[in-house]
Protein backbone atom coordinates (compact mmCIF):
# COMPACT_ATOMS: atom_id res chain seq x y z
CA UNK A 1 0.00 0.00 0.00
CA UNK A 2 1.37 3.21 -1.24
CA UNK A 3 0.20 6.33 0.21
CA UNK A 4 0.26 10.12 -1.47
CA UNK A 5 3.40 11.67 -0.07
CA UNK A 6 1.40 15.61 0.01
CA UNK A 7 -2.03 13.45 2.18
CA UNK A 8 0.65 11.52 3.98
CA UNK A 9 2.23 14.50 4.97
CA UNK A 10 -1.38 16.40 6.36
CA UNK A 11 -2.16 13.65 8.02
CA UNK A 12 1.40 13.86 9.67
CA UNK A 13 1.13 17.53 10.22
CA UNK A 14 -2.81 16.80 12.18
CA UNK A 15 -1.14 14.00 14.61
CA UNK A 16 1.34 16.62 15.48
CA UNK A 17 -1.19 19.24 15.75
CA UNK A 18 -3.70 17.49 17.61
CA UNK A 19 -0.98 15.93 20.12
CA UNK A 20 -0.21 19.52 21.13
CA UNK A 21 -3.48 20.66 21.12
CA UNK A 22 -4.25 17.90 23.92
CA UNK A 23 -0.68 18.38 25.92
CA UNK A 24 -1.38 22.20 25.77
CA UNK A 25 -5.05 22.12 26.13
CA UNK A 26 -6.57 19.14 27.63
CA UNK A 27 -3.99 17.05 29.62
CA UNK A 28 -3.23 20.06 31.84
CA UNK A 29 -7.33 20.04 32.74
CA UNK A 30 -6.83 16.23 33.43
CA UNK A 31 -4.30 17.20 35.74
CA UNK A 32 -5.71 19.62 37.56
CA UNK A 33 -8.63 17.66 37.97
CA UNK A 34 -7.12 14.53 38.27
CA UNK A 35 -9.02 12.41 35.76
CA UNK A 36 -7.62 9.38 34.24
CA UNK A 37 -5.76 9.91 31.53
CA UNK A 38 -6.47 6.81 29.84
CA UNK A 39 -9.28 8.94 28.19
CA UNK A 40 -6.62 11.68 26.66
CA UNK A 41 -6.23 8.84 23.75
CA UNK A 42 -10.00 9.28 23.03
CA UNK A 43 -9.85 13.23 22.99
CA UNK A 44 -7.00 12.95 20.41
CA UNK A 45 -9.10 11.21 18.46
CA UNK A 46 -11.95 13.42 18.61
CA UNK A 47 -9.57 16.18 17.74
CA UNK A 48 -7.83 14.21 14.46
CA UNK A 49 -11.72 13.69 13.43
CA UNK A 50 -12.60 17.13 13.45
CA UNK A 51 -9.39 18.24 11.67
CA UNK A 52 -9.57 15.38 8.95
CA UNK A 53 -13.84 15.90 8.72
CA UNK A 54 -12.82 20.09 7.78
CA UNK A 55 -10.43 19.35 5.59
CA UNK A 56 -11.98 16.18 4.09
CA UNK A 57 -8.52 14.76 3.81
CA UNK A 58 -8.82 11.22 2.81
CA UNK A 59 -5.58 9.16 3.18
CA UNK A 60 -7.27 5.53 1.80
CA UNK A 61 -9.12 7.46 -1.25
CA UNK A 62 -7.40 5.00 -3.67
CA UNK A 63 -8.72 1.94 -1.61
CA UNK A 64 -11.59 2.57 -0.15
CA UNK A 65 -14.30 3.50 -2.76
CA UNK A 66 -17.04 4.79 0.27
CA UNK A 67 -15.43 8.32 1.40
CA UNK A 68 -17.09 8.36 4.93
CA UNK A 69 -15.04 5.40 5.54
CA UNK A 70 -11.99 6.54 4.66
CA UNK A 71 -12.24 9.70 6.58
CA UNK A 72 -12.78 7.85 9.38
CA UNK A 73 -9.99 5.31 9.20
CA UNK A 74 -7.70 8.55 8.16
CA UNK A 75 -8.91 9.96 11.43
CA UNK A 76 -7.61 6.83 13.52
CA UNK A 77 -4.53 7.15 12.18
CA UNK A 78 -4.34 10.58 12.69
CA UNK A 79 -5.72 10.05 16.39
CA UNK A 80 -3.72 7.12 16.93
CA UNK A 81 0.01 8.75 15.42
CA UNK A 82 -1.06 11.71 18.55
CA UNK A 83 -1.11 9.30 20.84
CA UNK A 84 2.44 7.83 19.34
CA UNK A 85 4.37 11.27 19.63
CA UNK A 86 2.49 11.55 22.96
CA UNK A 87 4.36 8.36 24.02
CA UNK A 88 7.55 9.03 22.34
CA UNK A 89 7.61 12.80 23.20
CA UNK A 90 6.01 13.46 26.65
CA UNK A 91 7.05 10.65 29.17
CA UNK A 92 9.95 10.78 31.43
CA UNK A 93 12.55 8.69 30.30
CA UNK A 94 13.17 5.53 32.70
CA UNK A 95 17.20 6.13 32.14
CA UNK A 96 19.58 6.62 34.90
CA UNK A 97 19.92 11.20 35.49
């Protein structure tokens, strides 16, 4: 499966954007409040959809015929990568320091 580099490269661009939007907006409520945070994975999801639904990017549009479809699996992945750079970018590293 080969993907458009210029759709590959929104879809990149809304993970990164709605992992910040979550660290900057939402996670420090969840603190504050503290609320489980198993739920943050959920809200970046929400965010990716919204972002992919306005800009009707569609990264499967060669392989899935049905559009609503394919927004919403580009939205998972766009939800999902968050929560990847969330993990790779926000915890404390378990190193010795």
């Amino acid at each position: 499966m080969q993907f458009d580099t210029a759709i590959l490269g929104v879809v990149i661009g809304f993970m990164v954007l709605a992992n910040r939007l979550v660290a900057m907006l939402v996670l420090p409520l969840f603190e504050k409040f503290e609320l489980d945070k198993f739920w943050l994975m959920y809200v970046a999801w929400a965010f990716s959809g919204v972002l992919v639904a306005f800009s009707q990017v569609n990264l499967f549009a060669a392989y899935i015929p049905n559009a609503i479809v394919g927004l919403v699996l580009t939205a998972v992945v766009a939800g999902g990568g968050a929560n990847l750079l969330h993990d790779l970018t926000d915890k404390p590293s378990g190193g010795a320091g």
